[in-house]
Protein backbone atom coordinates (compact mmCIF):
# COMPACT_ATOMS: atom_id res chain seq x y z
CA UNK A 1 -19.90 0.39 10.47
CA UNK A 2 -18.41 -1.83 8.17
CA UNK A 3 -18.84 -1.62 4.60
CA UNK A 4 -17.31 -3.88 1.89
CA UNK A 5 -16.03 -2.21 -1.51
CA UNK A 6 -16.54 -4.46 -4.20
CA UNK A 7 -13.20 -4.49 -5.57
CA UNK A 8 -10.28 -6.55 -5.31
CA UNK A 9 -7.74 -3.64 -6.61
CA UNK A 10 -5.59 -2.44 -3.65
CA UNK A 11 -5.48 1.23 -5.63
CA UNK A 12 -9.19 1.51 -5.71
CA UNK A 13 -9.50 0.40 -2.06
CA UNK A 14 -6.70 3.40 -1.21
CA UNK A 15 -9.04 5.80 -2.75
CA UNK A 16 -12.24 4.77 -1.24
CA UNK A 17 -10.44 5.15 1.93
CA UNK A 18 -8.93 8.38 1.52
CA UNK A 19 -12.17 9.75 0.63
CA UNK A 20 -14.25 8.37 3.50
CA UNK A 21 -11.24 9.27 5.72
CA UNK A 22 -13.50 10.89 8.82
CA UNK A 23 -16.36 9.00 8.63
CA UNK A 24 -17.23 6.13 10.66
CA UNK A 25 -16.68 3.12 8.15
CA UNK A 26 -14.68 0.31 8.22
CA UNK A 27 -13.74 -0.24 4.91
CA UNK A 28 -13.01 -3.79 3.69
CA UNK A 29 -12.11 -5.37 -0.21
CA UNK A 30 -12.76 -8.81 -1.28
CA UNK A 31 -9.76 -10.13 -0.51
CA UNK A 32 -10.53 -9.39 3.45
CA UNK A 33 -13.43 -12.02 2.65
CA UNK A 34 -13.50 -15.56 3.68
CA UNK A 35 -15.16 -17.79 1.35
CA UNK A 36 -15.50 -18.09 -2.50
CA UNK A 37 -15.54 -14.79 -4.50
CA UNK A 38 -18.72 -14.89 -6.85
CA UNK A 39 -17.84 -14.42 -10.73
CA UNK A 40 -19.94 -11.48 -11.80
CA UNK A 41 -20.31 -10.93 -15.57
CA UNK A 42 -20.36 -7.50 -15.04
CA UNK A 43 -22.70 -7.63 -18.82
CA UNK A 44 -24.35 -3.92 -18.26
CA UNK A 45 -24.54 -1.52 -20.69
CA UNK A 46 -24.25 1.53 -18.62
CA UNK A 47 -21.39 1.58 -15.47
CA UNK A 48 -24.65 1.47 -12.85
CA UNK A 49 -25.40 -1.26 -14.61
CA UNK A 50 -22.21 -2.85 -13.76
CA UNK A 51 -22.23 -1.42 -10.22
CA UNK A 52 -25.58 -2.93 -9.34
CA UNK A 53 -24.96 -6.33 -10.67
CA UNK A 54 -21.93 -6.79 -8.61
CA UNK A 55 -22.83 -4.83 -5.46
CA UNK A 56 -26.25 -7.61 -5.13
CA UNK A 57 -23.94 -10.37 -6.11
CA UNK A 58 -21.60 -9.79 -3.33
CA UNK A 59 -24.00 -9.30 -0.59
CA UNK A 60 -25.33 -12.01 -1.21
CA UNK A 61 -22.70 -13.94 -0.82
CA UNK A 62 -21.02 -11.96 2.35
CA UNK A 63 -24.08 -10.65 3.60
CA UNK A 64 -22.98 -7.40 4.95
CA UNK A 65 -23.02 -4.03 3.39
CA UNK A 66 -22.16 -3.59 0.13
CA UNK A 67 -20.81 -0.97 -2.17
CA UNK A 68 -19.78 -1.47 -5.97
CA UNK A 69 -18.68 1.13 -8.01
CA UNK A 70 -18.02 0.98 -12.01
CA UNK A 71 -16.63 3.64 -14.63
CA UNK A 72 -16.77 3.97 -18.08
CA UNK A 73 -14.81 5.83 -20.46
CA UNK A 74 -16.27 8.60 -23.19
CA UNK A 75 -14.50 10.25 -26.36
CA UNK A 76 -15.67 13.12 -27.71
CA UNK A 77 -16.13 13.10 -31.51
CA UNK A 78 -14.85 9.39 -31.49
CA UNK A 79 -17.07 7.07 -33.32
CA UNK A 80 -19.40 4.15 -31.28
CA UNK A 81 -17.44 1.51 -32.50
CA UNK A 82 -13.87 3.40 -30.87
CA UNK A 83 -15.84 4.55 -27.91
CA UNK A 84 -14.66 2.55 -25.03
CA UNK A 85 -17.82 3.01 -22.88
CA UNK A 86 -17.85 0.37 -19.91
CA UNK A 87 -15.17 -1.85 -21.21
CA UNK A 88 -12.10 0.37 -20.62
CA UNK A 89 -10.08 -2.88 -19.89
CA UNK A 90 -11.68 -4.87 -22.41
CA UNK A 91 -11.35 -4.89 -26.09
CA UNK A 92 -12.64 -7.19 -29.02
CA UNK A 93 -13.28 -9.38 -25.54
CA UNK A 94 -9.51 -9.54 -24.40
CA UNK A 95 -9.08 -8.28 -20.87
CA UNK A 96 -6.15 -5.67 -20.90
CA UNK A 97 -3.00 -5.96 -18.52
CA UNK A 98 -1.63 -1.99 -17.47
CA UNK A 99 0.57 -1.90 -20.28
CA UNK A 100 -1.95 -3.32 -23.50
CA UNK A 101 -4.13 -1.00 -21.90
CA UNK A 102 -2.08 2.00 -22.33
CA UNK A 103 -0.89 0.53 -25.57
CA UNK A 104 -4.24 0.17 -26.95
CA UNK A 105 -5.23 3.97 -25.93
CA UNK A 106 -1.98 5.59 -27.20
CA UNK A 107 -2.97 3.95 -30.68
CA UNK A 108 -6.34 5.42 -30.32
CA UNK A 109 -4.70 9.42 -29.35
CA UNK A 110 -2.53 9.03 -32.80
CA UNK A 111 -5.93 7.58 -35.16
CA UNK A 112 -7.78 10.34 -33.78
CA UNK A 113 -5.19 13.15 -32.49
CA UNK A 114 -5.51 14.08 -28.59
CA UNK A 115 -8.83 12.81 -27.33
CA UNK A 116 -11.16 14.71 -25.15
CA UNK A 117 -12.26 12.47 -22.30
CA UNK A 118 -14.70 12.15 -19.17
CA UNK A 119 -15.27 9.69 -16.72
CA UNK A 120 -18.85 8.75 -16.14
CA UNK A 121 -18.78 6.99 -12.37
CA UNK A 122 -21.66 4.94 -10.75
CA UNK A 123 -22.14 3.78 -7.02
CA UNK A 124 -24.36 1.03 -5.72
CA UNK A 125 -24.72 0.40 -2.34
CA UNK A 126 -26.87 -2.82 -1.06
CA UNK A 127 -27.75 -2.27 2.53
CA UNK A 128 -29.69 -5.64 2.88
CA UNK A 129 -31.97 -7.33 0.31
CA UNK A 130 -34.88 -5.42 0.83
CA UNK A 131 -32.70 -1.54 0.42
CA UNK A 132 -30.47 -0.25 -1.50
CA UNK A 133 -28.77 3.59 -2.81
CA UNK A 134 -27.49 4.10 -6.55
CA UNK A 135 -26.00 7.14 -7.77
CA UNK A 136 -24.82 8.03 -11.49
CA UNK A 137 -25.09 11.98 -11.96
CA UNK A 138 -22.23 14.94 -12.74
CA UNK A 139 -20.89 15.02 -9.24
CA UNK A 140 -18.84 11.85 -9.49
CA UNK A 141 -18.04 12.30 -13.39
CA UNK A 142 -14.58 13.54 -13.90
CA UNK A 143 -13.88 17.03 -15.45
CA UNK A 144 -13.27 16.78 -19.22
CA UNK A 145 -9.54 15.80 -19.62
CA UNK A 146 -6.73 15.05 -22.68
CA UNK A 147 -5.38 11.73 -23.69
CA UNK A 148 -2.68 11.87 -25.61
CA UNK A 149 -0.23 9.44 -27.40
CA UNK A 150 2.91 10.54 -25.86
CA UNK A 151 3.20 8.97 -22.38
CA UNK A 152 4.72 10.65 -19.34
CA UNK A 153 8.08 9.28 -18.67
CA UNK A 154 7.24 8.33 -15.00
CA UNK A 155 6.41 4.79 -14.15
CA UNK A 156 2.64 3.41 -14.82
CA UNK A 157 0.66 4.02 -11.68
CA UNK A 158 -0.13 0.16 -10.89
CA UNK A 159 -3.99 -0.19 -11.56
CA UNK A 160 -4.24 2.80 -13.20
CA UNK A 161 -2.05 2.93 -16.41
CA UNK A 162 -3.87 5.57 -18.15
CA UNK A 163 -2.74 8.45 -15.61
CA UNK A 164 0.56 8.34 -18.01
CA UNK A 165 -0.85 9.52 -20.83
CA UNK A 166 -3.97 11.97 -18.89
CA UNK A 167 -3.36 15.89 -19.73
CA UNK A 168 -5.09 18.84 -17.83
CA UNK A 169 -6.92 20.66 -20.39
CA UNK A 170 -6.04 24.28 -19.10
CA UNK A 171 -2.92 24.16 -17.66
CA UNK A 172 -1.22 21.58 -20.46
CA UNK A 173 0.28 19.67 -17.72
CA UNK A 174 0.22 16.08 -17.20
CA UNK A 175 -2.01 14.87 -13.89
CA UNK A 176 1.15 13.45 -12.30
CA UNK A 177 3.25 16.39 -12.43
CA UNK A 178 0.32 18.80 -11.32
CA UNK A 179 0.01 19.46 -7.25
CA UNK A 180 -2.59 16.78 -5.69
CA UNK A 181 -4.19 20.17 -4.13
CA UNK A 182 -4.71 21.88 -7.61
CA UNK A 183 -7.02 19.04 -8.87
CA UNK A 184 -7.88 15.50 -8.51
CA UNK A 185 -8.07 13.98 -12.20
CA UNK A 186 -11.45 12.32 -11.75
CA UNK A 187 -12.58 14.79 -9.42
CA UNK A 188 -15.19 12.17 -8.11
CA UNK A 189 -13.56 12.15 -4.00
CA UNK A 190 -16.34 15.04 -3.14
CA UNK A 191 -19.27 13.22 -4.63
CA UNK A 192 -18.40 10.05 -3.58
CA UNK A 193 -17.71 11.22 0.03
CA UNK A 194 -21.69 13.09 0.02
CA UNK A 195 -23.21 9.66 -0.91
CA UNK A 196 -22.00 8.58 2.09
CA UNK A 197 -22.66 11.27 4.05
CA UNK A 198 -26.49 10.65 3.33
CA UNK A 199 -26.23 7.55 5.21
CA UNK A 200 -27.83 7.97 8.86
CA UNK A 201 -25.32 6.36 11.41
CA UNK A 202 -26.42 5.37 14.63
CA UNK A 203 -24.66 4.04 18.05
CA UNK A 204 -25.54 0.85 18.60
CA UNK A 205 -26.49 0.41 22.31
CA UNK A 206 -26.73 -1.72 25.39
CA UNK A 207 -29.95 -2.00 28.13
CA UNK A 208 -28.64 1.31 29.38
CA UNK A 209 -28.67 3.35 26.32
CA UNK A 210 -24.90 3.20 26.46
CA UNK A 211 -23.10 3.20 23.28
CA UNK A 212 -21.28 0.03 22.50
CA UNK A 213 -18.90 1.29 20.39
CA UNK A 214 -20.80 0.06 17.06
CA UNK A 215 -22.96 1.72 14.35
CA UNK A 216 -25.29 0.64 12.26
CA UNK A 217 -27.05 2.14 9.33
CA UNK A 218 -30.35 3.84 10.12
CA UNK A 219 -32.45 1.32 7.40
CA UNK A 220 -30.78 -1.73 9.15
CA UNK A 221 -31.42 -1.03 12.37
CA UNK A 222 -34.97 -0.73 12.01
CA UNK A 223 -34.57 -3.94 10.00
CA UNK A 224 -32.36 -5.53 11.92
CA UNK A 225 -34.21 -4.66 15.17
CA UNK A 226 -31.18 -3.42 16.20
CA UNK A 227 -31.19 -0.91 19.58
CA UNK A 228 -30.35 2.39 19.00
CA UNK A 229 -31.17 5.24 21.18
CA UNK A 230 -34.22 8.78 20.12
CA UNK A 231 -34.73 11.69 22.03
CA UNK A 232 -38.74 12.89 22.34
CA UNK A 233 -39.77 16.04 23.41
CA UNK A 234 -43.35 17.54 24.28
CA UNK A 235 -44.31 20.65 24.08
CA UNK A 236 -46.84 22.00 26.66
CA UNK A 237 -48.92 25.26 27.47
CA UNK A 238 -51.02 26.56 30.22
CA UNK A 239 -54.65 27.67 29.39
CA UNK A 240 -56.68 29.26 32.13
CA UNK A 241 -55.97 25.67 34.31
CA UNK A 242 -55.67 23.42 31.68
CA UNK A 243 -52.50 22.02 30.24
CA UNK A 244 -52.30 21.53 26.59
CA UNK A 245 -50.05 19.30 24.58
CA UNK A 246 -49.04 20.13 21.42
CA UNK A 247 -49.43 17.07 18.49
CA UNK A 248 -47.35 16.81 15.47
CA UNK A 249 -48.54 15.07 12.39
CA UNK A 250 -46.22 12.72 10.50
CA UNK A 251 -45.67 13.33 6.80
CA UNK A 252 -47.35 11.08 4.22
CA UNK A 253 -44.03 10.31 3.14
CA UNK A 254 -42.31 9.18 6.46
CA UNK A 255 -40.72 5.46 6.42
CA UNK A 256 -43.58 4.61 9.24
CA UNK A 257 -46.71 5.37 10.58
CA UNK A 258 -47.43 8.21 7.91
CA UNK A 259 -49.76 10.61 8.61
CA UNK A 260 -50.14 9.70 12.02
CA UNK A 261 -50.04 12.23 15.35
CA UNK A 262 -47.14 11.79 17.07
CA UNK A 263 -44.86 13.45 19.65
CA UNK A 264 -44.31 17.00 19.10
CA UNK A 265 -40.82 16.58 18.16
CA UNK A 266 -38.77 13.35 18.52
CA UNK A 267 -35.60 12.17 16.63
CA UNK A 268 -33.06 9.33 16.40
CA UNK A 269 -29.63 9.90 17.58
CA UNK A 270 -26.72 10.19 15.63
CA UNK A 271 -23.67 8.61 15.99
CA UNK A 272 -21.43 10.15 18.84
CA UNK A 273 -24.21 12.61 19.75
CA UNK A 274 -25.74 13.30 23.15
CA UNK A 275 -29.45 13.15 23.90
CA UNK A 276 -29.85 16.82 24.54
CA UNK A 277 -27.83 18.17 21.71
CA UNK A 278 -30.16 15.95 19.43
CA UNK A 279 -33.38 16.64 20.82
CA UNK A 280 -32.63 20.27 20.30
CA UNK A 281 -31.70 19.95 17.10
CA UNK A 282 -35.13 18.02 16.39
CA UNK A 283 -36.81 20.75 17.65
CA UNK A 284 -35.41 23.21 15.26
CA UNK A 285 -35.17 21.13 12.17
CA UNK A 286 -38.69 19.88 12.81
CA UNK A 287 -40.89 22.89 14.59
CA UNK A 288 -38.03 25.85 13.98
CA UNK A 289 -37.66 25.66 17.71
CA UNK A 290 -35.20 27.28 19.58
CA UNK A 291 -34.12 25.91 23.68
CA UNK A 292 -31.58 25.96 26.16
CA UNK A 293 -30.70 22.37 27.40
CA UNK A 294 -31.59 23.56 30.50
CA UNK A 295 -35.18 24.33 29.54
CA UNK A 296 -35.62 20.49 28.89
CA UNK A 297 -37.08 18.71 31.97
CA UNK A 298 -36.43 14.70 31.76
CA UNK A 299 -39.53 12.49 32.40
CA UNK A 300 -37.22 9.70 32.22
CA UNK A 301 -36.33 7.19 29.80
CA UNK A 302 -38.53 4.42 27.43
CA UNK A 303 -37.39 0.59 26.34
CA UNK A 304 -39.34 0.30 23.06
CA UNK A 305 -39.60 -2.52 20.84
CA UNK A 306 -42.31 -3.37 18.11
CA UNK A 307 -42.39 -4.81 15.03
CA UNK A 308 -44.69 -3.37 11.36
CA UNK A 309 -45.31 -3.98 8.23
CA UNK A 310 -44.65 -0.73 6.01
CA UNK A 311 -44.99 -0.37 2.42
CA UNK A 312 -44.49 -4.29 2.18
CA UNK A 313 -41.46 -3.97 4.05
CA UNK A 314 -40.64 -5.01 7.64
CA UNK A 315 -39.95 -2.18 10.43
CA UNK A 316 -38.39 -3.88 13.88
CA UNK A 317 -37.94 -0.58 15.78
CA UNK A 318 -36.17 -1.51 19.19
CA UNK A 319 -34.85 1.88 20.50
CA UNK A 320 -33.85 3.52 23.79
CA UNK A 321 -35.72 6.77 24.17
CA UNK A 322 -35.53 9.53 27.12
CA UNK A 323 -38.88 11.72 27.46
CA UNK A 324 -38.11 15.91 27.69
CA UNK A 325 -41.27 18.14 28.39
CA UNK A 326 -40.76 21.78 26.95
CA UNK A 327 -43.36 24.80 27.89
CA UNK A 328 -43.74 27.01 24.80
CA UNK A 329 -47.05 29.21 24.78
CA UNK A 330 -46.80 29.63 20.82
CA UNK A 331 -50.01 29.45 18.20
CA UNK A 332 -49.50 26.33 15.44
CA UNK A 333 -49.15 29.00 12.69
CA UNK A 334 -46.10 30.46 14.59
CA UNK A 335 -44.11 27.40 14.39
CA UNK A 336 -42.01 26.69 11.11
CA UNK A 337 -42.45 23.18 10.10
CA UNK A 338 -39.88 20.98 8.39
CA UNK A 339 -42.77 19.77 5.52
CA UNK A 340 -40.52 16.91 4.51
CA UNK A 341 -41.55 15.30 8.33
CA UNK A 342 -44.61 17.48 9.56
CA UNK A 343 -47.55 17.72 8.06
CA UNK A 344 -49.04 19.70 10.68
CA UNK A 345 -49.37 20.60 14.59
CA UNK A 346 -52.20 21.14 17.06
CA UNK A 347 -52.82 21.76 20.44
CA UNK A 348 -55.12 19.20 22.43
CA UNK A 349 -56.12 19.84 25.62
CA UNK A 350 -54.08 16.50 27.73
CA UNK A 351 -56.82 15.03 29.34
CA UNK A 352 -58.89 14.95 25.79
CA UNK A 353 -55.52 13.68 24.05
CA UNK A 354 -54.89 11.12 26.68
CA UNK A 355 -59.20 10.29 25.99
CA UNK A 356 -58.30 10.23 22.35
CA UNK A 357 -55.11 7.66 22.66
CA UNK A 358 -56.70 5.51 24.87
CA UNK A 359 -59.92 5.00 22.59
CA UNK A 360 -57.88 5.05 18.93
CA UNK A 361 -60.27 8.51 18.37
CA UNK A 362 -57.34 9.84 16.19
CA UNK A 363 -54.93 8.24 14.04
CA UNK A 364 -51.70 8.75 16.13
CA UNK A 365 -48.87 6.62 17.21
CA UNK A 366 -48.72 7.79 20.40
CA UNK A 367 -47.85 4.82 23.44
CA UNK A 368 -49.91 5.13 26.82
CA UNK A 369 -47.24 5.08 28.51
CA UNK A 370 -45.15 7.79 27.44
CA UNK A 371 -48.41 10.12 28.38
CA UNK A 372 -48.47 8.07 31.69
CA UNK A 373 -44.60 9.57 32.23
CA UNK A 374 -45.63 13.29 31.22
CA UNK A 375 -47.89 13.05 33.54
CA UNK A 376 -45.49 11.86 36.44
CA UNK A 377 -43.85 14.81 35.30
CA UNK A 378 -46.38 17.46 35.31
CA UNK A 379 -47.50 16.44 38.92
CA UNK A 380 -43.51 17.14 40.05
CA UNK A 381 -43.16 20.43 38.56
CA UNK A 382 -46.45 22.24 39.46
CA UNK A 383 -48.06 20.05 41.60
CA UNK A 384 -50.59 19.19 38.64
CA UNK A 385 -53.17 16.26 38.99
């Protein structure tokens, strides 16, 4: 998936990089962009402030994926008007080159003696105008740190002059003659890499259900309408010589259809997974369900594509699915339930839930014809109906 930083600064591009190294983004700067480069005044008070403005500005103009991060700078025991805040780089309303910057900040270390520093860091990532992620917290703000007045004799680090005069509190030792494995100076690379992580990839994929060799963000896929591929699986029982399908109930909090009955466990696919491994994963996140792929019988596979309104907000799902039936003989109360997706599970006899589909008699989002393939299915393997 591509994702553009919105940055301009080749070191700040290396980093973002280096810490999604692994994942499946293509990062790109501004200056992979065609077209003009919108001015952002970048006014905030706070660095998500900063972030936000310019991650909407620049989707908007590019209109793909967006990321923006900002920083500011915080003294201990400094007073407001010294305390550098969001305008590192800017003073009295001069923009700094590297070496007024360090300048300015040396004079600061000898007015006030060795200042204790942080980093406070902010992300904002615009996924299309109608979604968006922010993050500001302690896991991307750096560990408290020295500046001093006396700068390390090595060369400025382009982009980043004030690494010359940055001290590890513990050891004594300047950042650039410490070990890059010992620590990283803003010690924001693991935070910044689990925002991402959060993100839901999926393959996009052809008629077939055939990767492409895309992804796409879960939010803009159903957006977008853009096919991706789910795995469903339904869980039957024998009673005397009735079959019973067991119904899941969607959380109240689900992204559609909440509160509705549903399949007993389904899931979208991530990103270089196979059907099987995620529908068994489904079935123990969601019903603390254990299988063997084997156990899994195929009732084939579903082309679905509809379009909702939820929570103001449009949902285009268009997704290839393949059908699994599972037997499990297990009461509700036996099953552990993920309560962040499951509000609850019952048994229905499948004559009285196909009855109940068919004439809307529960609130469900159930399709005809996936109960029409379960059928099929039934009739194969035991000769049912």
């Amino acid at each position: 998936m591509k994702l553009l930083y919105g940055t301009g600064n080749p070191a700040k591009l290396a980093d973002a990089k280096k810490w999604l190294n692994g994942l499946d983004y293509e990062v790109l700067s501004l200056r992979d962009m065609e077209g003009e480069i919108p001015e952002v005044p970048e006014d905030g008070n706070t660095p998500l402030e900063n972030a936000r403005q310019k991650a909407f500005a620049y989707h908007k103009a590019f209109g793909i994926p967006v990321f923006s991060c900002d920083s500011g700078l915080y003294f201990d025991n400094v007073p407001e008007e010294d305390q550098p805040g969001v305008y590192v780089r800017t003073v009295k309303g001069k923009y700094l080159t590297d070496q007024e910057m360090l300048d300015h900040y040396m004079g600061l270390a000898v007015k006030y003696g060795n200042l204790t520093a942080r980093y406070r860091n902010a992300i904002c990532l615009v996924l299309d105008e109608n979604h968006s992620m922010e993050l500001m917290d302690d896991s991307i703000t750096s560990e408290p740190f020295l500046l001093t007045s006396k700068p390390h004799p090595r060369a400025l680090n382009k982009g980043y002059p004030l690494d010359s005069l940055s001290v590890h509190i513990e050891s004594g030792q300047y950042y650039y003659d410490m070990d890059k494995n010992q620590v990283e100076q803003l010690a924001v690379g693991n935070g910044f890499r689990k925002f991402f992580e959060r993100l839901e990839l999926f393959d996009v994929v052809d008629e077939d259900g055939e990767p492409t060799g895309e992804t796409i963000e879960r939010t803009l896929a159903h957006s977008q309408g853009i096919r991706h591929r789910t795995a469903h699986v339904w869980l039957l029982r024998r009673r005397q010589d009735r079959v019973e399908i067991l119904l899941q109930k969607r959380s109240q909090n689900k992204d559609s259809f909440p509160g509705c009955y549903d399949i007993s466990s389904a899931g979208h696919i991530p990103a270089g997974v196979d059907y099987i491994s995620s529908a068994l994963r489904e079935l123990k996140e969601e019903l603390g369900e254990e299988a063997a792929p084997e156990e899994l019988h195929c009732c084939g596979v579903r082309h679905i594509r509809y379009e909702e309104n939820f929570y103001g907000k449009p949902f285009r799902d268009n997704q290839v699915s393949k059908v699994y039936v599972l037997w499990r003989d297990k009461e509700p109360e036996d099953f552990v339930l993920q309560w962040e997706e499951v509000e609850e599970v019952r048994w229905f006899e499948f004559d009285r839930c196909v009855e109940l589909v068919k004439e809307k008699g529960i609130l469900n989002c159930i399709m005809m014809e996936e109960l029409e393939m379960i059928r099929a299915t039934l009739a194969e393997l035991e000769n049912f109906m």
